[in-house]
Protein backbone atom coordinates (compact mmCIF):
# COMPACT_ATOMS: atom_id res chain seq x y z
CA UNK A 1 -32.03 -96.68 -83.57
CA UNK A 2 -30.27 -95.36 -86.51
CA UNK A 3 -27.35 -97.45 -87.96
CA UNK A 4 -25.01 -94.44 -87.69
CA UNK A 5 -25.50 -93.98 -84.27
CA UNK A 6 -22.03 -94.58 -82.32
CA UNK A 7 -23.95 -95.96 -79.43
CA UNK A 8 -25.26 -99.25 -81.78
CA UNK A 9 -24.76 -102.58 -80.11
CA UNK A 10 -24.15 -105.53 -81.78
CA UNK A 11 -27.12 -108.09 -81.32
CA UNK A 12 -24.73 -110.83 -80.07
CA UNK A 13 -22.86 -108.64 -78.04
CA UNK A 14 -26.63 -107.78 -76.32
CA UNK A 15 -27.07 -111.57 -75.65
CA UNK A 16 -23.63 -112.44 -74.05
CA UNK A 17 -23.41 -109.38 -71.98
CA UNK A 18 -26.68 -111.01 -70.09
CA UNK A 19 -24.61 -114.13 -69.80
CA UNK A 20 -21.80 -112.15 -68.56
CA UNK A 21 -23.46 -110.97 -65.69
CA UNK A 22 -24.69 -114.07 -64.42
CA UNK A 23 -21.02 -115.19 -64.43
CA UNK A 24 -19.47 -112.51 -63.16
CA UNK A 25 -21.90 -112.53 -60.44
CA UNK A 26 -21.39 -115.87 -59.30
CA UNK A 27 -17.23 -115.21 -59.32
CA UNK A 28 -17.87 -112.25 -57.33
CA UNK A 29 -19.78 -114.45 -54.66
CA UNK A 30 -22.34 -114.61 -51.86
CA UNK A 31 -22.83 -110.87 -51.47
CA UNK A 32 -22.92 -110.40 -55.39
CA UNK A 33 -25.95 -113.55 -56.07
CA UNK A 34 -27.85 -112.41 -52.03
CA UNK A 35 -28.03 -108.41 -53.46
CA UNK A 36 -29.51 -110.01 -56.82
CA UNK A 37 -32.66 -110.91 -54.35
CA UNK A 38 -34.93 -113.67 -56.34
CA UNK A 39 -33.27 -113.32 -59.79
CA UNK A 40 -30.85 -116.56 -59.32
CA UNK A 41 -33.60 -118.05 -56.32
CA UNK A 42 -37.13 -118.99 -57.53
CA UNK A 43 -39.71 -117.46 -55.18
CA UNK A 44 -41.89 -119.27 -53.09
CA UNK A 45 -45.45 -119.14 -53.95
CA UNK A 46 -44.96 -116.50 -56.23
CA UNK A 47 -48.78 -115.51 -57.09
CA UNK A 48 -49.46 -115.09 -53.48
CA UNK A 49 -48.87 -111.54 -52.43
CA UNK A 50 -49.17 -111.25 -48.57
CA UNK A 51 -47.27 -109.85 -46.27
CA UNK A 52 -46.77 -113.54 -44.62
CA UNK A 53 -45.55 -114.96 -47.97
CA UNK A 54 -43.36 -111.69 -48.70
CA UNK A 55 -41.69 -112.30 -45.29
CA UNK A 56 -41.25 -116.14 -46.03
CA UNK A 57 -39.09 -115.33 -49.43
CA UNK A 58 -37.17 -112.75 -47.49
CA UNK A 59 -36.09 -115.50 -45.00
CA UNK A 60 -35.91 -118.00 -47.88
CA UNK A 61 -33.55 -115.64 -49.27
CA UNK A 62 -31.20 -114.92 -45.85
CA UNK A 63 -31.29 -118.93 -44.78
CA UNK A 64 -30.10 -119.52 -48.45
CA UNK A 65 -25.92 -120.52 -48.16
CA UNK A 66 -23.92 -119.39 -51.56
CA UNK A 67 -20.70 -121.27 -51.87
CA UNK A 68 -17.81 -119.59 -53.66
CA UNK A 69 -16.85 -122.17 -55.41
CA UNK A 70 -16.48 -121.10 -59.11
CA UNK A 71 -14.93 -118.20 -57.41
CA UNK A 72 -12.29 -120.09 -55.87
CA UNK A 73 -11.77 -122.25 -59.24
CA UNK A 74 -10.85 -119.19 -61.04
CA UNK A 75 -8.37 -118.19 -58.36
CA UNK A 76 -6.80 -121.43 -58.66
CA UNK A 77 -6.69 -121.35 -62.11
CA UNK A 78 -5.16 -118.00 -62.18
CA UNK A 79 -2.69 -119.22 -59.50
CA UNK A 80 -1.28 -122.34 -62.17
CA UNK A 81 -0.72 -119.96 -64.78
CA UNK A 82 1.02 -117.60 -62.85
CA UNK A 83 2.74 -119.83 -60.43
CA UNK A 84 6.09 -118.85 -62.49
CA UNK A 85 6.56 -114.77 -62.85
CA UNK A 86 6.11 -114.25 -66.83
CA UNK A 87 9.21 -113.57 -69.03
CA UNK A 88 9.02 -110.18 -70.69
CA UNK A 89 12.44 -110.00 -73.24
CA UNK A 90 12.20 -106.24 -74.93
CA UNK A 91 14.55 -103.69 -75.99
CA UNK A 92 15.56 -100.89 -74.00
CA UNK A 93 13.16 -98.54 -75.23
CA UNK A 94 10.35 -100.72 -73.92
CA UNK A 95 11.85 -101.68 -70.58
CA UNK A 96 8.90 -99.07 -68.81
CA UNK A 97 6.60 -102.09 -69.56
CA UNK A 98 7.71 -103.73 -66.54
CA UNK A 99 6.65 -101.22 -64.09
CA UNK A 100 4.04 -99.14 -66.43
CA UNK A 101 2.41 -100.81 -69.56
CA UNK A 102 -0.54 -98.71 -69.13
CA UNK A 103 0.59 -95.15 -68.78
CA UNK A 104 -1.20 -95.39 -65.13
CA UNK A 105 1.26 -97.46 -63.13
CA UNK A 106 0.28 -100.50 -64.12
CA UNK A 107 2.69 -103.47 -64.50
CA UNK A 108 2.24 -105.76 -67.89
CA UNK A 109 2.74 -108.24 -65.67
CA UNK A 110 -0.35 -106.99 -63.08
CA UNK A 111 -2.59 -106.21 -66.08
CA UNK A 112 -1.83 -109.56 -67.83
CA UNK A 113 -3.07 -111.43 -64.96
CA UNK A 114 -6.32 -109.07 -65.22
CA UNK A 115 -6.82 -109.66 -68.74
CA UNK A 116 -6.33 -113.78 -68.08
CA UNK A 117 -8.86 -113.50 -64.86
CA UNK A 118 -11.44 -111.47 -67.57
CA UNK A 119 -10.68 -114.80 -70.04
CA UNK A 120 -11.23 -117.26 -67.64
CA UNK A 121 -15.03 -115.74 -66.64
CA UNK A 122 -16.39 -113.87 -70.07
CA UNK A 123 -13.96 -115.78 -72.71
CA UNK A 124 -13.13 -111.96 -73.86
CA UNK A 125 -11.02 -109.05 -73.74
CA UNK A 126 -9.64 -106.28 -75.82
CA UNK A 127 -5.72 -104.87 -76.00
CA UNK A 128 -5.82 -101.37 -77.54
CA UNK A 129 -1.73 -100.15 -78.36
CA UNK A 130 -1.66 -96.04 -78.33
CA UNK A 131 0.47 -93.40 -77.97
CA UNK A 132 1.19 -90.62 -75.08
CA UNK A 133 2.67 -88.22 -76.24
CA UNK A 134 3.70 -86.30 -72.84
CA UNK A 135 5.81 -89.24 -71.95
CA UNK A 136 6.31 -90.40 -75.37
CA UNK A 137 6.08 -93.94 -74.49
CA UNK A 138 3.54 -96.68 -76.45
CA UNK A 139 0.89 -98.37 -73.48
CA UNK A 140 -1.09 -100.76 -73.99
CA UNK A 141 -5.12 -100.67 -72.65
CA UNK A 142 -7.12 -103.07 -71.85
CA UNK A 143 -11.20 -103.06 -72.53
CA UNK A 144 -13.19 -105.42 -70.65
CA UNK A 145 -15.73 -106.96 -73.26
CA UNK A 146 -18.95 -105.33 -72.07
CA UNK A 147 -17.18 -102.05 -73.08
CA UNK A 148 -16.06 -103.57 -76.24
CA UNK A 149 -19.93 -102.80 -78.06
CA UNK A 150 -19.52 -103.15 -81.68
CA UNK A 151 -16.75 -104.32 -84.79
CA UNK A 152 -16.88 -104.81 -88.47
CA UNK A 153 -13.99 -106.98 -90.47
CA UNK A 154 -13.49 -106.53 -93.96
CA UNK A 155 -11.04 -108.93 -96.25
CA UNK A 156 -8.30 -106.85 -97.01
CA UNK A 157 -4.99 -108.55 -99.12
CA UNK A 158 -6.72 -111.85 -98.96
CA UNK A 159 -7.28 -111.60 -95.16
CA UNK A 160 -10.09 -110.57 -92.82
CA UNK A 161 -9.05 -107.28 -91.07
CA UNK A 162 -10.25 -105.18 -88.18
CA UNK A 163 -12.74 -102.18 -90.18
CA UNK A 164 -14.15 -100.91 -87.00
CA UNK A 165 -13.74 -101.26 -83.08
CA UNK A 166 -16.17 -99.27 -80.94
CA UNK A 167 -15.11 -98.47 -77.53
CA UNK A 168 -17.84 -97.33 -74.73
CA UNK A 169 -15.30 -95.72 -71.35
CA UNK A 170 -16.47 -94.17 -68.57
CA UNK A 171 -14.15 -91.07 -67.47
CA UNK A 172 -14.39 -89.37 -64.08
CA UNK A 173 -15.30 -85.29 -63.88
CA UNK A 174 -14.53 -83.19 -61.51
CA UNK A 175 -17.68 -81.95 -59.74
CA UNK A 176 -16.48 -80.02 -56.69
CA UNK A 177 -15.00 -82.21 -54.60
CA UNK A 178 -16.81 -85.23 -55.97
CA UNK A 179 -17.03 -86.46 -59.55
CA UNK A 180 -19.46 -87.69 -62.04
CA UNK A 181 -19.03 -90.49 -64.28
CA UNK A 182 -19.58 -89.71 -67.96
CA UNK A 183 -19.92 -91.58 -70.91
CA UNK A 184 -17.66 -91.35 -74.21
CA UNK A 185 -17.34 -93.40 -76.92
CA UNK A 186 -14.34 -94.30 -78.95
CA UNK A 187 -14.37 -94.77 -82.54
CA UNK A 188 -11.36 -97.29 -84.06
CA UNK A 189 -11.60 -97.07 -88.17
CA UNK A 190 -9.76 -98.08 -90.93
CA UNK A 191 -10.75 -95.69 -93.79
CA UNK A 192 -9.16 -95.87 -97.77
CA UNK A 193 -6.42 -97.94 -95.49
CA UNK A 194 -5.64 -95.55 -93.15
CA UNK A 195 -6.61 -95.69 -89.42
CA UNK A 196 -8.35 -93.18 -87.59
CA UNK A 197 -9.31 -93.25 -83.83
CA UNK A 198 -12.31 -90.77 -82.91
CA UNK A 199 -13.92 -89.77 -79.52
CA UNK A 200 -17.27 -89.36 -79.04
CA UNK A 201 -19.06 -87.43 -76.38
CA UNK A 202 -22.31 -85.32 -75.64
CA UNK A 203 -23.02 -82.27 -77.16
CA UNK A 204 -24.62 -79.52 -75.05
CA UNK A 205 -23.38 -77.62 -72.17
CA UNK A 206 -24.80 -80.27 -69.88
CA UNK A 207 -24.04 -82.96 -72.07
CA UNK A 208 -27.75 -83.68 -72.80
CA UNK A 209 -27.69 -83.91 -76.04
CA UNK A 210 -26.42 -86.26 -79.05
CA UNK A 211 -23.20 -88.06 -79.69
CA UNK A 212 -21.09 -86.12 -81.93
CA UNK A 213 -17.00 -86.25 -82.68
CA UNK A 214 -15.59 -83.74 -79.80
CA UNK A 215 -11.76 -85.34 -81.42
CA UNK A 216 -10.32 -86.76 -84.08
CA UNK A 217 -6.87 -87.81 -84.87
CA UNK A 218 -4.95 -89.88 -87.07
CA UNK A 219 -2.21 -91.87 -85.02
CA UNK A 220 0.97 -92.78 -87.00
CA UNK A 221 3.93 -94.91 -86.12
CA UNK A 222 7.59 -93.21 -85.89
CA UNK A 223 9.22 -92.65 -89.41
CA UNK A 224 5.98 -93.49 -90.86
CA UNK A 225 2.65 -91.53 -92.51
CA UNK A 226 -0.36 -93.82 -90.70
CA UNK A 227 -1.22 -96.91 -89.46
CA UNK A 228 -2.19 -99.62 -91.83
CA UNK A 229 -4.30 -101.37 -89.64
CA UNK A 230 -6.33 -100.86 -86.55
CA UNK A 231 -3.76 -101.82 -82.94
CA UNK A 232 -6.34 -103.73 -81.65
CA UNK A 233 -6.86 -107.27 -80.25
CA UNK A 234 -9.21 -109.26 -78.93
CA UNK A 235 -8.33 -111.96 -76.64
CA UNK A 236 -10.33 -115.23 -76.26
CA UNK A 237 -10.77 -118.94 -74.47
CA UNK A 238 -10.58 -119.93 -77.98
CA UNK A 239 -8.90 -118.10 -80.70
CA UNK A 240 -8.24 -114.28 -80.78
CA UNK A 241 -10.67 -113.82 -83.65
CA UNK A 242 -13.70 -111.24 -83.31
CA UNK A 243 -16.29 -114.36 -82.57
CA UNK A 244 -17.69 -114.05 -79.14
CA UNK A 245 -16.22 -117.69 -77.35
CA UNK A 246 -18.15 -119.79 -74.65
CA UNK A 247 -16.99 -119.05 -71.11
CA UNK A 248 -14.53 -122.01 -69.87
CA UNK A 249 -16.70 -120.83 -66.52
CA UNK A 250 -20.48 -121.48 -67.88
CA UNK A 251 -20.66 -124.64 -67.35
CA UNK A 252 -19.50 -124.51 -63.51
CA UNK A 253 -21.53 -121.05 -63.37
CA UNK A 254 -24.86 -123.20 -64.16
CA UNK A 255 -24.14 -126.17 -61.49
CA UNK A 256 -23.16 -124.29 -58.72
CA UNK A 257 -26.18 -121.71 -59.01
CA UNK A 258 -27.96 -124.76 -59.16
CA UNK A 259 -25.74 -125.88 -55.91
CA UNK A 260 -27.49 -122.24 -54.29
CA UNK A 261 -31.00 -123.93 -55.23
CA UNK A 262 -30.29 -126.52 -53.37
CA UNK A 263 -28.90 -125.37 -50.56
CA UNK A 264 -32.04 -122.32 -50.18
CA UNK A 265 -34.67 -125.58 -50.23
CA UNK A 266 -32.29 -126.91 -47.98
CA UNK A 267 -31.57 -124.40 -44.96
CA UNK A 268 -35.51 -124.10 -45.55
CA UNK A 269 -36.23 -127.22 -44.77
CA UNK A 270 -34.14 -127.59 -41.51
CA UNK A 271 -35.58 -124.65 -40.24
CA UNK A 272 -38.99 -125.26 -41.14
CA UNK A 273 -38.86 -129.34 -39.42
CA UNK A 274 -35.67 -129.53 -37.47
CA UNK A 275 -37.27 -128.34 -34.39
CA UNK A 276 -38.44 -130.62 -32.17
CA UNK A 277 -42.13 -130.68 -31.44
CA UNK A 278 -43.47 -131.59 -27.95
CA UNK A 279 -47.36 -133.10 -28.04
CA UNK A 280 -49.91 -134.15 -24.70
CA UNK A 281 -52.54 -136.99 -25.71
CA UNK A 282 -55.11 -138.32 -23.79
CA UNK A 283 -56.59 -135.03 -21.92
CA UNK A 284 -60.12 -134.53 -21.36
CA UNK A 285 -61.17 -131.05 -22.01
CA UNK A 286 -60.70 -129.61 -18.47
CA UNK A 287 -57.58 -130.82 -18.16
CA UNK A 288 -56.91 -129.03 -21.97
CA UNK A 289 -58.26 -125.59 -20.40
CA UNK A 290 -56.44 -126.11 -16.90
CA UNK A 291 -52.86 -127.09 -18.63
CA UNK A 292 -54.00 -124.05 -21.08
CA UNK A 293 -54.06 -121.35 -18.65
CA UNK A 294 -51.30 -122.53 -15.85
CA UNK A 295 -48.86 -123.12 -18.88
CA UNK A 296 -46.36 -125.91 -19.30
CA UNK A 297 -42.84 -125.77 -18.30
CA UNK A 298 -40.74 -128.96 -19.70
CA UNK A 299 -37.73 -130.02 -18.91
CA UNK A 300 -35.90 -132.41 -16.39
CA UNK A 301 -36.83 -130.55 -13.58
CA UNK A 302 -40.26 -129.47 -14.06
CA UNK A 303 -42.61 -132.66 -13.41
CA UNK A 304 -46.29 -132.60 -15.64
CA UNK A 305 -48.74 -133.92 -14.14
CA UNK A 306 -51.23 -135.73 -16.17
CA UNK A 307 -54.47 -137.53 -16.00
CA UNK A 308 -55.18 -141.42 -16.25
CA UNK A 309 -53.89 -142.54 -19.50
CA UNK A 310 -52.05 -139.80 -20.22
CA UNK A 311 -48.86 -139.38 -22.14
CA UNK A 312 -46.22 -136.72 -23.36
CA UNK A 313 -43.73 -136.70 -25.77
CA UNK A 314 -41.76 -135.35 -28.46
CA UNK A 315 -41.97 -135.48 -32.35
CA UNK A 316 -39.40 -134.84 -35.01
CA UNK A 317 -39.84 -134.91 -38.67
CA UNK A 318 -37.18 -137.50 -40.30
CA UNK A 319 -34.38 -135.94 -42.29
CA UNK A 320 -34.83 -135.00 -45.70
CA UNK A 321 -32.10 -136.20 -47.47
CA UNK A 322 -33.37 -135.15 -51.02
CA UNK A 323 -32.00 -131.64 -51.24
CA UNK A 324 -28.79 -132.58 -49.39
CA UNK A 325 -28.52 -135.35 -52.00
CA UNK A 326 -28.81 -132.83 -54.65
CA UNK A 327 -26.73 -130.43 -52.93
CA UNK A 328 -23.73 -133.34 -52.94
CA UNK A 329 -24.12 -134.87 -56.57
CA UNK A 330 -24.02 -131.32 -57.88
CA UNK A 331 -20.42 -130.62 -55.94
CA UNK A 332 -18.82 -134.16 -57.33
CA UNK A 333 -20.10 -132.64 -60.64
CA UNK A 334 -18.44 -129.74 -60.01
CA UNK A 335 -14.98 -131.17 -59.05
CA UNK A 336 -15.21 -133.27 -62.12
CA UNK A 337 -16.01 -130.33 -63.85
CA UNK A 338 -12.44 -129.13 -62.59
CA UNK A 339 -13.18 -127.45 -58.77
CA UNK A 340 -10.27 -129.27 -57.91
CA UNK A 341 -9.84 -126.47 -54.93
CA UNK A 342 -13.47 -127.98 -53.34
CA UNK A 343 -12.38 -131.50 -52.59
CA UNK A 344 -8.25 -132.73 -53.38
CA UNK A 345 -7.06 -136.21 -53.72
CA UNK A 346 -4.63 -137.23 -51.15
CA UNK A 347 -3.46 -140.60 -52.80
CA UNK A 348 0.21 -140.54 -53.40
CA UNK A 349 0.91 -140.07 -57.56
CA UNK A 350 4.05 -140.75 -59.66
CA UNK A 351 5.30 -137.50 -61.24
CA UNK A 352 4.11 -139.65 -64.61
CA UNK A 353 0.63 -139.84 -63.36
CA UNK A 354 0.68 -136.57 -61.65
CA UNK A 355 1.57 -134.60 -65.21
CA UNK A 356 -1.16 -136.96 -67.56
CA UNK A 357 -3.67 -135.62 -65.32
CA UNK A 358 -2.54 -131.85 -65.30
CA UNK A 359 -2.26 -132.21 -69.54
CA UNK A 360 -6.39 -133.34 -69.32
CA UNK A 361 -7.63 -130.82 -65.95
CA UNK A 362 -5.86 -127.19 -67.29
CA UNK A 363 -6.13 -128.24 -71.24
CA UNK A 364 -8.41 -124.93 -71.27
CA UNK A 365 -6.24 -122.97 -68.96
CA UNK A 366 -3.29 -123.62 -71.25
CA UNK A 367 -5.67 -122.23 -74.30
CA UNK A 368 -6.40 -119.14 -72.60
CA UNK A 369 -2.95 -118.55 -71.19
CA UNK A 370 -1.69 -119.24 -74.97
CA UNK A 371 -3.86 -116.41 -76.14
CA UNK A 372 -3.03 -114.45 -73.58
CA UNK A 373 0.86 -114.47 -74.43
CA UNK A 374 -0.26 -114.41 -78.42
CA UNK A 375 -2.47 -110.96 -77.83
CA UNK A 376 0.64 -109.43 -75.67
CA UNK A 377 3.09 -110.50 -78.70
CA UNK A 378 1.20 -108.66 -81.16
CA UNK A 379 0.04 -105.57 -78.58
CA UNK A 380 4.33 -105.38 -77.71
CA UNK A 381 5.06 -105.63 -81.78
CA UNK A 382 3.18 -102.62 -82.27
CA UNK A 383 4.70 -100.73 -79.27
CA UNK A 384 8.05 -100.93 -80.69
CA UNK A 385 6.16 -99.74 -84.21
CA UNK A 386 4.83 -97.14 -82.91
CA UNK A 387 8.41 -96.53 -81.16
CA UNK A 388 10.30 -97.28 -84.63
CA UNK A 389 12.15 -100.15 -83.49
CA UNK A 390 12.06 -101.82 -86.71
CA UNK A 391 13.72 -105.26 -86.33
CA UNK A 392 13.62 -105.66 -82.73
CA UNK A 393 10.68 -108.24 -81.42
CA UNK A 394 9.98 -107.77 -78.16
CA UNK A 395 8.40 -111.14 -76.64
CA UNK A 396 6.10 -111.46 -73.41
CA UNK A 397 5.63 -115.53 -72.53
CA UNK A 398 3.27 -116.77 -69.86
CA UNK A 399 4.62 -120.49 -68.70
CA UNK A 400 2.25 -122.86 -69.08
CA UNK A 401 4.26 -125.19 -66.92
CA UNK A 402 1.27 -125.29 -64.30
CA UNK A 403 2.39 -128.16 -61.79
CA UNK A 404 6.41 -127.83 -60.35
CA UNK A 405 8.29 -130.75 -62.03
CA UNK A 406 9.87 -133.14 -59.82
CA UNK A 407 13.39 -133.31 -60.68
CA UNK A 408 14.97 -136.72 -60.31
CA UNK A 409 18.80 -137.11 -59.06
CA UNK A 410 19.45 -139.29 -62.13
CA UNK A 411 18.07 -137.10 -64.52
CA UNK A 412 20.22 -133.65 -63.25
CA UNK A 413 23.18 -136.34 -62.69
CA UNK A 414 22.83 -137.13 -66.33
CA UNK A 415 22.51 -133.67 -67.71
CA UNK A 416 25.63 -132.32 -65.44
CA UNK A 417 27.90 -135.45 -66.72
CA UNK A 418 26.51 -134.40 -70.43
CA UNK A 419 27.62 -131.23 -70.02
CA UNK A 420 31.01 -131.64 -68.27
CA UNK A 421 31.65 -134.13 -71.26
CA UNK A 422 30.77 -131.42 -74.03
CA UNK A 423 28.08 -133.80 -75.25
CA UNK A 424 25.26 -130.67 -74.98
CA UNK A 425 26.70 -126.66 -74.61
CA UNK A 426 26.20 -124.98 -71.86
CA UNK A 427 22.95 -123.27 -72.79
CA UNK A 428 21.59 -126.40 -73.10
CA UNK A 429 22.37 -127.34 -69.63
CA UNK A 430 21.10 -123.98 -67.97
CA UNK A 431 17.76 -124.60 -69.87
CA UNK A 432 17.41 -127.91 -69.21
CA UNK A 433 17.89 -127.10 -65.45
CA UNK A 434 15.34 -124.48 -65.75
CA UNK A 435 12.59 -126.11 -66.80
CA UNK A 436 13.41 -128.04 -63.76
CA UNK A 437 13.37 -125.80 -61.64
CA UNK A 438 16.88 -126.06 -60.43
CA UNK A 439 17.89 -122.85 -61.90
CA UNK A 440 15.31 -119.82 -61.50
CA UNK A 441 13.97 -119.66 -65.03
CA UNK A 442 13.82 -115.92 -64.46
CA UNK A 443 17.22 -115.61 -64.74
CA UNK A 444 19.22 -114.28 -68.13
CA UNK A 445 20.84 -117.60 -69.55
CA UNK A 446 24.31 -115.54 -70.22
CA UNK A 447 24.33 -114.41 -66.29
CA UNK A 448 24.15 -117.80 -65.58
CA UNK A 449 27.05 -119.07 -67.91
CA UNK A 450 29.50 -116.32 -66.75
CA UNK A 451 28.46 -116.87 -63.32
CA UNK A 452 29.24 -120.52 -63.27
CA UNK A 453 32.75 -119.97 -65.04
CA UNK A 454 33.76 -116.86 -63.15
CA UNK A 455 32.63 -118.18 -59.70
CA UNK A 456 35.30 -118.17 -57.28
CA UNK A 457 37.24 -121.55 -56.24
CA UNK A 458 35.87 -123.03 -53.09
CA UNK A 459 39.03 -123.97 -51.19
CA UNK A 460 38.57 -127.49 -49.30
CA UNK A 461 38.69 -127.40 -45.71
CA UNK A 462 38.22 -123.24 -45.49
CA UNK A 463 37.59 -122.47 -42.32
CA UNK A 464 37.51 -125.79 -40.81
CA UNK A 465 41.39 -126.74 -41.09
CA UNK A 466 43.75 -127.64 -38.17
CA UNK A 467 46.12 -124.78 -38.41
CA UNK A 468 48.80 -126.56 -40.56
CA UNK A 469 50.33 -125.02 -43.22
């Protein structure tokens, strides 16, 4: 493949898309890892080749019980982070964010918890910032990282800058009253310091043949001549940097695939032994050929009749434990591992003890949420560029506040006697309520104030008086 082909992927980016799958699988669950057939379930016998043995796997395969429990971690996960609605603070012009950060309806608050869910499973996203100019409004895109295929940094001004993003998209054709998926590629480039975004598609009338530039265009920000650098993010478990990070999922991933293992050698097993086998000793051949062709009925009601030292009875293998061991060592793993959804802890906690242990069990949460809220910062900052709203930061914070403080009466007793004192202003008092929870922290710390001096007076004994004057 030729180094100036558009559709070159970057050798990394090859080996942690296979990763990627294997992840992404597992999140999406049993139906996901079953449809896979034999690629996440060794096959039984594999160099044998008959029909029997092909039948055997295929039952191997349908006994086998997946159980969603990475899956279910992530939802969790996703459920700490966004237990309290995000705080978006931007200025007028950039209010449509709320409702429609994409240009397709999509809330920033929606699409953020779609970029944290792609963060928590692949470590990796992309934030692209461009311009429609029908609406003339800045939206933000996201790019999930299989679609994110190749980059190039260069040290520009004594730091390492975006060169080149390359974008692969899929866009829907008409075709009658269907569609057809097709293709494009697009091309993000900083060239002699100016950035340049290009589209790629296939020539020919039937789109058969090479890549080649069907657009080009130079985006610039309002009251400027170009862009000076490329409006383009990545977001990671780690950093934000172009390095490819480890899944905070892999780990889990591996030990509950190896959970399914288990549980297919398991299922197997019962199956295979767990019926219970009657057996006749002590016949003599005729009475072997008479039983043979009368049959045998057993049960309570249906007395055999059997020679001189003749006996019945049952057999039943003795449970094997082994792969139900496994099965169990491999889920304690995975609560340690942080499944905390698969089996909770019902002992009673101080709210001391209760927030050591959420600071150790969502330190990589809080990472990912971090870069989350970092990536929307910088995606927001050049919204209002491309806007020209110079001066004017517009800020979009994820809380990271994952378990609900328990607010003690001393402690709001305290602040409330601090403030009625003038020992802390009232801002201090509103915030210091909201990270309590006492007051929503949603709410505008200025609405609160006036609303707390301008309330009306509560007259004692409204309502519930005597009828004196």
């Amino acid at each position: 493949m030729s180094n100036y082909d558009i559709t070159f992927i970057r050798p990394e980016q090859k080996a942690a898309c296979e990763i990627w799958k294997k992840i992404r699988d597992v999140c999406k669950g049993a139906e996901a890892i079953k449809s896979a057939g034999h690629e996440y379930l060794p096959k039984l016998a594999p160099s044998d080749k008959s029909a029997r043995n092909r039948k055997r796997n295929e039952d191997y395969l349908t006994r086998a019980v997946f159980y969603a429990i990475t899956s279910n971690t992530k939802i969790g996960l996703l459920g700490l982070a966004f237990r309290k609605d995000p705080t978006l603070t931007a200025p007028e012009k950039l209010e449509y964010a709320q409702s429609n950060a994409d240009g397709a309806g999509t809330s920033i608050y929606q699409q953020a918890q779609q970029v944290l869910d792609n963060v928590l499973e692949v470590a990796r996203e992309g934030l692209y910032v461009d311009y429609a100019d029908g609406a003339n409004q800045a939206i933000i895109l996201r790019y999930q990282a299989e679609n994110i295929i190749n980059w190039r940094t260069d040290r520009i001004n004594g730091r390492d800058q975006l060169v080149l993003v390359v974008l692969r998209e899929c866009i829907e054709e008409p075709d009658g009253y269907g569609f057809k998926n097709v293709i494009q590629y697009r091309e993000l480039a900083l060239e002699e310091g100016r950035f340049v975004c290009r589209v790629w598609r296939r020539s020919g009338e039937t789109g058969s043949g090479g890549y080649e530039v069907s657009s080009e265009y130079w985006p610039k920000p309002k009251s400027e001549t170009s862009w000076d650098e490329i409006p383009f993010t990545f977001v990671g478990a780690q950093n934000n940097d172009p390095t490819i990070d480890e899944s905070p999922l892999a780990a889990l991933t591996e030990i509950n695939l190896g959970h399914y293992r288990n549980s297919a050698d398991y299922e197997d097993s019962v199956w295979f032994c767990g019926q219970v086998q009657p057996y006749i000793s002590g016949l003599d051949s005729m009475w072997r050929d008479w039983l043979e062709k009368n049959g045998i009925k057993v049960g309570s009601r249906e007395p055999l009749l059997l020679p001189k030292d003749g006996s019945f009875g049952y057999a039943q293998a003795a449970p094997n434990m082994l792969a139900k061991e496994a099965m169990d060592s491999k889920r304690d793993y995975m609560v340690q591992l942080g499944a905390r959804l698969i089996e909770q802890n019902s002992a009673a906690k101080t709210a001391t003890q209760a927030s050591g242990e959420q600071t150790s069990s969502t330190s990589v949460l809080g990472i990912c949420v971090s870069n989350v809220t970092e990536a929307y910062g910088r995606a927001l900052a050049w919204c209002a560029r491309y806007l020209g709203m110079k001066g004017e930061e517009p800020t979009f914070v994820i809380s990271q506040e994952f378990i609900a403080k328990v607010a003690e009466s001393g402690m709001v007793t305290a602040i409330v006697s601090a403030w009625q004192s003038g020992a802390i202003r009232d801002s201090d008092m509103v915030r210091a309520l909201q990270r309590l929870d006492i007051i929503d922290p949603g709410d505008s710390i200025e609405d609160v104030i006036d609303t707390i001096r301008n309330q009306e007076p509560t007259l004692i004994g409204s309502g519930g008086g005597n009828g004196d004057d």
